[in-house]
PDB file of N, CA and C in Angstrom:
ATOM      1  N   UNK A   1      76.499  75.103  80.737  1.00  0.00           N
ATOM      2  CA  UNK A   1      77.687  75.596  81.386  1.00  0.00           C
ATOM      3  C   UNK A   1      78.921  75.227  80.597  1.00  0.00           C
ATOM      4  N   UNK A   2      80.255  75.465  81.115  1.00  0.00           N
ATOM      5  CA  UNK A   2      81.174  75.437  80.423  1.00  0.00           C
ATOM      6  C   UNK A   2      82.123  74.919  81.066  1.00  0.00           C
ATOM      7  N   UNK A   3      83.142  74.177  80.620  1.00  0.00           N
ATOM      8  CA  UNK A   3      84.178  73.621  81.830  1.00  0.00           C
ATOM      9  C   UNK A   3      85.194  74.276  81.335  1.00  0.00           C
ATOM     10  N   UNK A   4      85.734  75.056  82.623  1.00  0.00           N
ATOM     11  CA  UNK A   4      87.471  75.797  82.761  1.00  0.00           C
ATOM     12  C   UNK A   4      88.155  75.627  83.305  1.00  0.00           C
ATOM     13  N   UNK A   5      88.473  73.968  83.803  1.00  0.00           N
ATOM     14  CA  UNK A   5      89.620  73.656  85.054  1.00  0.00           C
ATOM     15  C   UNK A   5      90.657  73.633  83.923  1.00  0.00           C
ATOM     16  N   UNK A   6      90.872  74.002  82.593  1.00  0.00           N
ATOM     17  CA  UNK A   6      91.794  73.901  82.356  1.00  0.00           C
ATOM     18  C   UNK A   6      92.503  74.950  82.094  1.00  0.00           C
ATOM     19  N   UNK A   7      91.551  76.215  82.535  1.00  0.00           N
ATOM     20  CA  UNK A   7      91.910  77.514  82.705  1.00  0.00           C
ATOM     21  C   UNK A   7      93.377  78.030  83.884  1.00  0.00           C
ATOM     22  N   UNK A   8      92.521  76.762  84.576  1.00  0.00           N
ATOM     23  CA  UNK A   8      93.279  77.269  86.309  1.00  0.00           C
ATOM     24  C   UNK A   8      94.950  77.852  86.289  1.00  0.00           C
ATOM     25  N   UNK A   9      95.057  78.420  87.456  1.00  0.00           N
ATOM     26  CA  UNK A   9      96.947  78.572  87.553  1.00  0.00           C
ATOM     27  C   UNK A   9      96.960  76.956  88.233  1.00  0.00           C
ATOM     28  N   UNK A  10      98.092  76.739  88.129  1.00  0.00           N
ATOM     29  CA  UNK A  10      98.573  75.337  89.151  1.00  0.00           C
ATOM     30  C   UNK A  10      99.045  75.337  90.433  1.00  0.00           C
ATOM     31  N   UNK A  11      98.614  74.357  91.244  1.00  0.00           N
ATOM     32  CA  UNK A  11      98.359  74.512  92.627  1.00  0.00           C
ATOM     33  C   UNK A  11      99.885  74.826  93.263  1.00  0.00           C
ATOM     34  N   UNK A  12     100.069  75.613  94.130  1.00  0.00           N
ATOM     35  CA  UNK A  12     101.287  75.662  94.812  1.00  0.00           C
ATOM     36  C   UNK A  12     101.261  75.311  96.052  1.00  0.00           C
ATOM     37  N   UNK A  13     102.650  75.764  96.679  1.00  0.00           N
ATOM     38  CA  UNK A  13     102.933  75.240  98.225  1.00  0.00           C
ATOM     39  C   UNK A  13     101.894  75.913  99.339  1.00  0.00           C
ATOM     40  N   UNK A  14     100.949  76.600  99.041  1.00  0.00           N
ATOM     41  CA  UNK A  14     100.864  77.516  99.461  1.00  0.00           C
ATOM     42  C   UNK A  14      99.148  76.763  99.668  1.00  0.00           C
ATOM     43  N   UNK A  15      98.572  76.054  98.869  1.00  0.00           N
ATOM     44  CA  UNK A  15      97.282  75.824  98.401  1.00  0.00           C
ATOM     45  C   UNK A  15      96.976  74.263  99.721  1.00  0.00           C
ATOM     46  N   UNK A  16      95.988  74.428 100.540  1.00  0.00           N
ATOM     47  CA  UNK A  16      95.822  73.487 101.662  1.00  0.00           C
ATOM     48  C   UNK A  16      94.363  73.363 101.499  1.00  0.00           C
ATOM     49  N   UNK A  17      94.052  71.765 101.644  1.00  0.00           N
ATOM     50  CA  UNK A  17      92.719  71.348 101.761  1.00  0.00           C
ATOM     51  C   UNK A  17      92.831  70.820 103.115  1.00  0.00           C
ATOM     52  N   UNK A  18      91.463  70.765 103.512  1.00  0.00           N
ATOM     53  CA  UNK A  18      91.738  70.583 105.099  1.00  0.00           C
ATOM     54  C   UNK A  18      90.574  69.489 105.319  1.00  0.00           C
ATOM     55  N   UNK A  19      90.852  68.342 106.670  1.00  0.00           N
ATOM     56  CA  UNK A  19      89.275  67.672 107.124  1.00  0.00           C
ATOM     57  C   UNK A  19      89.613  67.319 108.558  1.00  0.00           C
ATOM     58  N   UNK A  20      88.963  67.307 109.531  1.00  0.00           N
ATOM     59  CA  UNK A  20      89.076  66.982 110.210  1.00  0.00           C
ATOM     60  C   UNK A  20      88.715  65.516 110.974  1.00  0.00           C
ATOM     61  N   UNK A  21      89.199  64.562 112.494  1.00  0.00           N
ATOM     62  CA  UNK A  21      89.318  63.565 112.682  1.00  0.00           C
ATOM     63  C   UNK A  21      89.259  63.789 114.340  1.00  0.00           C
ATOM     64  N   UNK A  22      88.169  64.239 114.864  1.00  0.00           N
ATOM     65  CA  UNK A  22      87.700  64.324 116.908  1.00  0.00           C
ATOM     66  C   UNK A  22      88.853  65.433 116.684  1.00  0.00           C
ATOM     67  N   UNK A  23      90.171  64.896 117.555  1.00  0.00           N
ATOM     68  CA  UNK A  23      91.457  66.308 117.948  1.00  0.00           C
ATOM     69  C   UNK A  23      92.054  66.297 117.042  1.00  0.00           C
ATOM     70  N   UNK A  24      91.901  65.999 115.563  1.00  0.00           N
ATOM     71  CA  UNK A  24      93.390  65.928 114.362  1.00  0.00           C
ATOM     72  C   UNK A  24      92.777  66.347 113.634  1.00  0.00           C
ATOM     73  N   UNK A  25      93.483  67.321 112.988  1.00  0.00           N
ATOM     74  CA  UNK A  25      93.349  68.334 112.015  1.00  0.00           C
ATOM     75  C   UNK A  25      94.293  67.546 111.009  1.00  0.00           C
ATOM     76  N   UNK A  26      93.824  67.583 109.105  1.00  0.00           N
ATOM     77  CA  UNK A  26      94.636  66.973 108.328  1.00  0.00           C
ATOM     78  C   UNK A  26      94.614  68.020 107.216  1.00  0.00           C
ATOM     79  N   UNK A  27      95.944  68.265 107.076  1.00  0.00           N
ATOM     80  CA  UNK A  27      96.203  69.863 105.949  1.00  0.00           C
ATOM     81  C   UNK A  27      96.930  69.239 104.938  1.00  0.00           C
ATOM     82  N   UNK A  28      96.425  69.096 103.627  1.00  0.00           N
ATOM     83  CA  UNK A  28      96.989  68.652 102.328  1.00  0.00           C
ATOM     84  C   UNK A  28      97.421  69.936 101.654  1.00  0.00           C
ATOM     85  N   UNK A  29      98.804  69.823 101.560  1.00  0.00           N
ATOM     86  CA  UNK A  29      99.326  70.873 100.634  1.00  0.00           C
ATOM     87  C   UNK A  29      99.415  70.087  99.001  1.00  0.00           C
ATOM     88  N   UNK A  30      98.712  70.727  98.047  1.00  0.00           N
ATOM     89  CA  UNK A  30      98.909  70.440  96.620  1.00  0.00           C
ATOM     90  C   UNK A  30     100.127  70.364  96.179  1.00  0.00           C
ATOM     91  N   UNK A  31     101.188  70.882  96.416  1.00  0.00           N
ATOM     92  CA  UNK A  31     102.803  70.978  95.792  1.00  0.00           C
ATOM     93  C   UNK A  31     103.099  70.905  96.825  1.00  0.00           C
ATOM     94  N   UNK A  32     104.411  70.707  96.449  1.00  0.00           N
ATOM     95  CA  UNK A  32     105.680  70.599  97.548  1.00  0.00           C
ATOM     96  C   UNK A  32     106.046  72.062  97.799  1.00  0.00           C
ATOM     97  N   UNK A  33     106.074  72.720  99.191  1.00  0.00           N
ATOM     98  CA  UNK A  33     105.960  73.740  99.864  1.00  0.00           C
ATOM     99  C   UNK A  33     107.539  74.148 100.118  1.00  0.00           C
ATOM    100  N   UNK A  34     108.758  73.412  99.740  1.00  0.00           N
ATOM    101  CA  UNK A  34     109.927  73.676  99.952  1.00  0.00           C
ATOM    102  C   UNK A  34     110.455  72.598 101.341  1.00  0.00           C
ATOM    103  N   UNK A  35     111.438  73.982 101.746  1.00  0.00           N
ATOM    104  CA  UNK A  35     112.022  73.379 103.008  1.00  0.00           C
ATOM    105  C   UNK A  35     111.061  73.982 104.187  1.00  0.00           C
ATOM    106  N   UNK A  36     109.402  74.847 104.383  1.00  0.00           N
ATOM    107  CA  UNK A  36     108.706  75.293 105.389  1.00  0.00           C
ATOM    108  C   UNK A  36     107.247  75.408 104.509  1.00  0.00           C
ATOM    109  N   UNK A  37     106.545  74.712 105.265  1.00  0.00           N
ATOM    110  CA  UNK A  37     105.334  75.020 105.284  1.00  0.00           C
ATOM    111  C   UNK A  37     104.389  75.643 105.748  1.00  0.00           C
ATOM    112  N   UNK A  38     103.878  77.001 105.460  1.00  0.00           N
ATOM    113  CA  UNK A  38     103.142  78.049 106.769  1.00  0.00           C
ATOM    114  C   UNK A  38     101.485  77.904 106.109  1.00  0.00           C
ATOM    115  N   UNK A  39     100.552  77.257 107.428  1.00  0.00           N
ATOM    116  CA  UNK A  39      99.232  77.609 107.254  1.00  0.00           C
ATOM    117  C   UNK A  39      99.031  78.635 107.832  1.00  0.00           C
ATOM    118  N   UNK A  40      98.830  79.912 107.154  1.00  0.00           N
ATOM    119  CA  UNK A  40      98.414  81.087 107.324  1.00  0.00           C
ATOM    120  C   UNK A  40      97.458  81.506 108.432  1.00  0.00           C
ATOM    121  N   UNK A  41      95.730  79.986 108.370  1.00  0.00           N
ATOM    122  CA  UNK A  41      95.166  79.982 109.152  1.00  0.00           C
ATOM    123  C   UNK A  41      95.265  79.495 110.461  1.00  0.00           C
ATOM    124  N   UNK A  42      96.195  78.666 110.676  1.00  0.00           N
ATOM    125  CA  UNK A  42      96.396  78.172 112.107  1.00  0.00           C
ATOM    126  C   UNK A  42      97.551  79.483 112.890  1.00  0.00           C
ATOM    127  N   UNK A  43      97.102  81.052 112.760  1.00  0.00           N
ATOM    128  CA  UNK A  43      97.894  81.633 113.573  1.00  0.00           C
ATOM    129  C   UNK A  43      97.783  81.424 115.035  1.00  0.00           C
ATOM    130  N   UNK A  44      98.572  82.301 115.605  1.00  0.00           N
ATOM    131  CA  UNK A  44      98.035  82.252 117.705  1.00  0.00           C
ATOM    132  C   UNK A  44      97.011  83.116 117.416  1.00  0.00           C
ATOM    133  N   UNK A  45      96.339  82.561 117.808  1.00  0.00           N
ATOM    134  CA  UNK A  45      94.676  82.669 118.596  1.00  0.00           C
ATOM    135  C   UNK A  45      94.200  82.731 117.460  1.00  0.00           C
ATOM    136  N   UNK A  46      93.930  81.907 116.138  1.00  0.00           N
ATOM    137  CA  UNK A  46      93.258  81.099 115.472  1.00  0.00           C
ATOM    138  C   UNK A  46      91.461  81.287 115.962  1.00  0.00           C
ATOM    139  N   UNK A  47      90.597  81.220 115.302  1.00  0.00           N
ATOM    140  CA  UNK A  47      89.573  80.626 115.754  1.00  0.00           C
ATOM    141  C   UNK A  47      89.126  80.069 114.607  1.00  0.00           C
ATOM    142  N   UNK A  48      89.959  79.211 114.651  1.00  0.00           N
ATOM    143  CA  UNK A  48      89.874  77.651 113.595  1.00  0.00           C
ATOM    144  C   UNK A  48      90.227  76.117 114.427  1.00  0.00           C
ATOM    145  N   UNK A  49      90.818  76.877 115.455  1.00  0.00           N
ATOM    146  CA  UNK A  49      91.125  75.399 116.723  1.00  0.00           C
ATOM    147  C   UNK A  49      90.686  75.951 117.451  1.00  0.00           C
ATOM    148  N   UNK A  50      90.067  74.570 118.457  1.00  0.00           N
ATOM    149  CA  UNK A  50      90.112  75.089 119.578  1.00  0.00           C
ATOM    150  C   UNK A  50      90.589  74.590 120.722  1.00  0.00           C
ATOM    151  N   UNK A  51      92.202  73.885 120.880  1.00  0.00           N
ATOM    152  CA  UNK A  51      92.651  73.839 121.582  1.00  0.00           C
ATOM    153  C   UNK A  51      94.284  73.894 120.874  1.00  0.00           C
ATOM    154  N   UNK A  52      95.235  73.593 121.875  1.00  0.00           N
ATOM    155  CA  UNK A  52      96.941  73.978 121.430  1.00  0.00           C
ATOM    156  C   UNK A  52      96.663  72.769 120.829  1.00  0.00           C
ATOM    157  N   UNK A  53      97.921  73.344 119.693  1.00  0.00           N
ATOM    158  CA  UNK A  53      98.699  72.277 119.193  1.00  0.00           C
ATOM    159  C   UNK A  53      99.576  71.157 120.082  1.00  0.00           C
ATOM    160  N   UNK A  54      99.694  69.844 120.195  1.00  0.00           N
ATOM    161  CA  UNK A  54      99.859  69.236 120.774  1.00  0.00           C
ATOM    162  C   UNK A  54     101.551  68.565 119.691  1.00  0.00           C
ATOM    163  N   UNK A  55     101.236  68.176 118.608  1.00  0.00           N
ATOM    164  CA  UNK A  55     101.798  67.426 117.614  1.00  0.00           C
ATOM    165  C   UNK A  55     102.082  67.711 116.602  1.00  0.00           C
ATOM    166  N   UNK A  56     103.402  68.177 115.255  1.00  0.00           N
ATOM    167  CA  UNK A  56     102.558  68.346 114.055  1.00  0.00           C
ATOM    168  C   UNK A  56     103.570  67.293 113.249  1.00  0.00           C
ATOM    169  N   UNK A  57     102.937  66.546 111.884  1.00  0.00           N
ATOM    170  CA  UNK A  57     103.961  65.274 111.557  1.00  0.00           C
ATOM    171  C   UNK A  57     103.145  65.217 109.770  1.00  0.00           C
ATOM    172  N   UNK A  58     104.044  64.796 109.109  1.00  0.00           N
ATOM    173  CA  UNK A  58     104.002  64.276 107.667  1.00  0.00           C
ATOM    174  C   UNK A  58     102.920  62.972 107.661  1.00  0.00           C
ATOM    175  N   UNK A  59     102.106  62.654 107.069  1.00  0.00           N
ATOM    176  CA  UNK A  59     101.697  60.947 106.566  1.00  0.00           C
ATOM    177  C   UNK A  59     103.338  60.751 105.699  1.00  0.00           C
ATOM    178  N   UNK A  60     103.751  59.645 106.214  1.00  0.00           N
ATOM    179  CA  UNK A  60     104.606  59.011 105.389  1.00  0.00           C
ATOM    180  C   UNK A  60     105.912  59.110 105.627  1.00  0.00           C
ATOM    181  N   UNK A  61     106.422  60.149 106.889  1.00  0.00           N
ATOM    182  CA  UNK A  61     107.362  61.039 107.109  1.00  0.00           C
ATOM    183  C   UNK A  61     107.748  61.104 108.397  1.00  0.00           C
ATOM    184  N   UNK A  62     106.955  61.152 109.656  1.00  0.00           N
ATOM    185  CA  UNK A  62     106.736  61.222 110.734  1.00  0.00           C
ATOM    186  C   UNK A  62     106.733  62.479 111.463  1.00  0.00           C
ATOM    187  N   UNK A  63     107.311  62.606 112.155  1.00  0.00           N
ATOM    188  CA  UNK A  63     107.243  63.892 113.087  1.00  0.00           C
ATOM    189  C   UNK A  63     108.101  65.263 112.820  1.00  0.00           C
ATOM    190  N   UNK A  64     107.518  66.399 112.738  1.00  0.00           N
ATOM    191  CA  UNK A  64     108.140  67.081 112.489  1.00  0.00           C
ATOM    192  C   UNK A  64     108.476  68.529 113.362  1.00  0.00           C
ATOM    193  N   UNK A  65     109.409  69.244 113.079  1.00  0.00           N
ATOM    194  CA  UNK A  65     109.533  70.551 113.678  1.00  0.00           C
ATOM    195  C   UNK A  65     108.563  71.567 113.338  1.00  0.00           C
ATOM    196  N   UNK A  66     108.112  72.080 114.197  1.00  0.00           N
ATOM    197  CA  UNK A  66     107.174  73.390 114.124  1.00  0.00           C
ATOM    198  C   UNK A  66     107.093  74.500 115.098  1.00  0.00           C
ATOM    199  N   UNK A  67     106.423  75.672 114.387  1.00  0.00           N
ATOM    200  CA  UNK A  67     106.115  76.818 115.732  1.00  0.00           C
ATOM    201  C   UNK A  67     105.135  77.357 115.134  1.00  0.00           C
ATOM    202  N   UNK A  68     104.617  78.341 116.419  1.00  0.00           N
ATOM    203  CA  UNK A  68     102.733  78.679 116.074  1.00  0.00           C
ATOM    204  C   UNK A  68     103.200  79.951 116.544  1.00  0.00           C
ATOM    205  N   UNK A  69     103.322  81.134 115.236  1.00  0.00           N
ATOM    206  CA  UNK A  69     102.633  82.375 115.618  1.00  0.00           C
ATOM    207  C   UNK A  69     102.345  83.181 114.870  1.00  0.00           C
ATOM    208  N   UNK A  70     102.165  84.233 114.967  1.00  0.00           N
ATOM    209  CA  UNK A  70     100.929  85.300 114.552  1.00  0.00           C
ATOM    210  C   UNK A  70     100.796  85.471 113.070  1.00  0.00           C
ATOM    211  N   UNK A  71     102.140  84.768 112.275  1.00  0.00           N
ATOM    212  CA  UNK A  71     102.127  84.805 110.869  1.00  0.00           C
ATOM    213  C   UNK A  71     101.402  83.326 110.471  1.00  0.00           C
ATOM    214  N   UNK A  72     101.301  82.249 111.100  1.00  0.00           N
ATOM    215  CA  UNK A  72     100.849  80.891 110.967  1.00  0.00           C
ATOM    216  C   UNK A  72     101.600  79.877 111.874  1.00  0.00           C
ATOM    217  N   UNK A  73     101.150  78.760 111.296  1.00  0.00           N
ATOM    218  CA  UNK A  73     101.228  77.368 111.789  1.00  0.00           C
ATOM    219  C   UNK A  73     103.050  77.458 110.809  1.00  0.00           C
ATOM    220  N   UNK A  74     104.064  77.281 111.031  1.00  0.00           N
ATOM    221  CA  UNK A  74     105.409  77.093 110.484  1.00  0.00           C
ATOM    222  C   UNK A  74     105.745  75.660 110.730  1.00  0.00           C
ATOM    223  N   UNK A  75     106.057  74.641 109.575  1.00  0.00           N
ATOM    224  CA  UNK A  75     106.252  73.727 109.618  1.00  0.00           C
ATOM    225  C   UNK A  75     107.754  73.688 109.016  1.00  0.00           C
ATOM    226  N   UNK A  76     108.841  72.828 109.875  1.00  0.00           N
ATOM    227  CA  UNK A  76     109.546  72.445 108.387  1.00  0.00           C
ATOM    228  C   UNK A  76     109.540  71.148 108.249  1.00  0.00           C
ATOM    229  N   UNK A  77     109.304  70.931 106.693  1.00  0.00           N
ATOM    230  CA  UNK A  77     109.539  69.611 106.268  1.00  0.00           C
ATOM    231  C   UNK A  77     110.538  68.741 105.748  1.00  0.00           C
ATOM    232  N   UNK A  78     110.422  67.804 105.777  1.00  0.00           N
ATOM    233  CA  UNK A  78     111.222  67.045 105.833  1.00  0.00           C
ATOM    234  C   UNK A  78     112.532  67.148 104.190  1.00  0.00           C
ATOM    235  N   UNK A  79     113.944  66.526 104.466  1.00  0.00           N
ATOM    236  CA  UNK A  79     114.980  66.796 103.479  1.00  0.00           C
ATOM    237  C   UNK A  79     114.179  66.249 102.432  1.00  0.00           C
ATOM    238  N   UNK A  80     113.752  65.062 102.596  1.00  0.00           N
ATOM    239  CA  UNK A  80     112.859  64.396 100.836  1.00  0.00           C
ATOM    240  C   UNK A  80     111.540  64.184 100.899  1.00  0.00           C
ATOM    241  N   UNK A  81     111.218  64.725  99.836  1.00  0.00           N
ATOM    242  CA  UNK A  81     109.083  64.503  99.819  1.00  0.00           C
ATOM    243  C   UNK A  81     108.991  62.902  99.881  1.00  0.00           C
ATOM    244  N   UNK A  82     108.254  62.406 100.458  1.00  0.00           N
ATOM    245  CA  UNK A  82     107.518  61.159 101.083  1.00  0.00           C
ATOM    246  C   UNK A  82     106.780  61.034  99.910  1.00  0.00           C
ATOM    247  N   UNK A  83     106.203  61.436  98.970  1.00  0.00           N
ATOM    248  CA  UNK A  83     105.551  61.155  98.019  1.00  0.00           C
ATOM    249  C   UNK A  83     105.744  61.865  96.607  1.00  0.00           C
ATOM    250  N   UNK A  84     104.851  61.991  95.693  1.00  0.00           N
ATOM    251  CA  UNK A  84     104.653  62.502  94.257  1.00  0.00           C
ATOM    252  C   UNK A  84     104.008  63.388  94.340  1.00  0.00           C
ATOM    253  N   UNK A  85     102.582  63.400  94.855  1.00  0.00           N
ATOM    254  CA  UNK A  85     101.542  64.225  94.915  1.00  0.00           C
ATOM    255  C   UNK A  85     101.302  65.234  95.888  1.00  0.00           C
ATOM    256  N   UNK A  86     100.338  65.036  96.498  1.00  0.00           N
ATOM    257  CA  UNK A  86      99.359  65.824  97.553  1.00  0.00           C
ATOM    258  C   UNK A  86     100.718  65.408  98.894  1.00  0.00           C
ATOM    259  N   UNK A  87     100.942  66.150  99.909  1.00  0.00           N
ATOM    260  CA  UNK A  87     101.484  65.830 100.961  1.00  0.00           C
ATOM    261  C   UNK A  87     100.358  66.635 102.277  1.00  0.00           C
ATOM    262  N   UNK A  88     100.176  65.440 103.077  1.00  0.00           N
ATOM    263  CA  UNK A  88      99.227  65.551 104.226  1.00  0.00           C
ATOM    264  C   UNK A  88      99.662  65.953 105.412  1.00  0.00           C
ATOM    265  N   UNK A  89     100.061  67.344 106.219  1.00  0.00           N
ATOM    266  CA  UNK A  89     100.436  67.132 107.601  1.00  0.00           C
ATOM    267  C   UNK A  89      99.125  66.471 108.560  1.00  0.00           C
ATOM    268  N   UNK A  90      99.542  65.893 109.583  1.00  0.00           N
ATOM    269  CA  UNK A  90      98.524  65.721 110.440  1.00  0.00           C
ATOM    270  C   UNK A  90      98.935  66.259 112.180  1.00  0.00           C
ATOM    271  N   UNK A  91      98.296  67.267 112.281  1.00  0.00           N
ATOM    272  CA  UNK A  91      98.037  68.417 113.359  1.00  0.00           C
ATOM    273  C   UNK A  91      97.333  67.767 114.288  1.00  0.00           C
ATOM    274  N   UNK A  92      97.618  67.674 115.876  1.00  0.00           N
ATOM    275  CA  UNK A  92      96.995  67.649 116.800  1.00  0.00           C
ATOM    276  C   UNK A  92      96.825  68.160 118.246  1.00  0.00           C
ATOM    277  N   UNK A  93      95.558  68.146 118.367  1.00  0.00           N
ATOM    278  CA  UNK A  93      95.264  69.203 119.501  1.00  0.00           C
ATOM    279  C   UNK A  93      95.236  68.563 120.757  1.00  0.00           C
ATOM    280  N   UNK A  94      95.248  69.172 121.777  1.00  0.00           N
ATOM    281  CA  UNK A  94      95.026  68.558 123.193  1.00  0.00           C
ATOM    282  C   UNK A  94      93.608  68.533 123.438  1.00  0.00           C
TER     283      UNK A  94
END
């Protein structure tokens, strides 16, 4: 075989790894996403949750503003990135 990660485009705001924790959902965006972060997949009526959003907040950052609809999960984040790298929201359900 052949290795081509050095082929790749580079990750944007846009790019989310996901794991879950019982009711908490944890969405790592690769870059810094700006001043809003939209997971595409957490729209209304999702069947990726299965209950409301309860919470949505930064690791490192705390709590943040959000709304849930039919275009995604809309986050905004915070005035300064909390970190260098990877930034983690952590989502929770009822």
């Amino acid at each position: 075989g052949s290795f081509t990660d050095t082929q790749r485009q580079p990750f944007t705001g846009e790019d989310f790894r996901f794991t879950t924790n019982g009711k908490v959902l944890y969405a790592t965006v690769l870059n810094w996403p700006g001043d809003e972060a939209v997971i595409k997949s957490l729209h209304t009526g999702s069947p990726h949750q299965t209950g409301s959003i309860t919470e949505v907040s930064m690791l490192g950052a705390g709590q943040l503003e959000w709304v849930q609809n039919s275009e995604g999960l809309r986050i905004k984040t915070p005035a300064q990135k909390p970190c260098e790298d990877a930034f983690s929201f952590k989502i929770e359900f009822e």
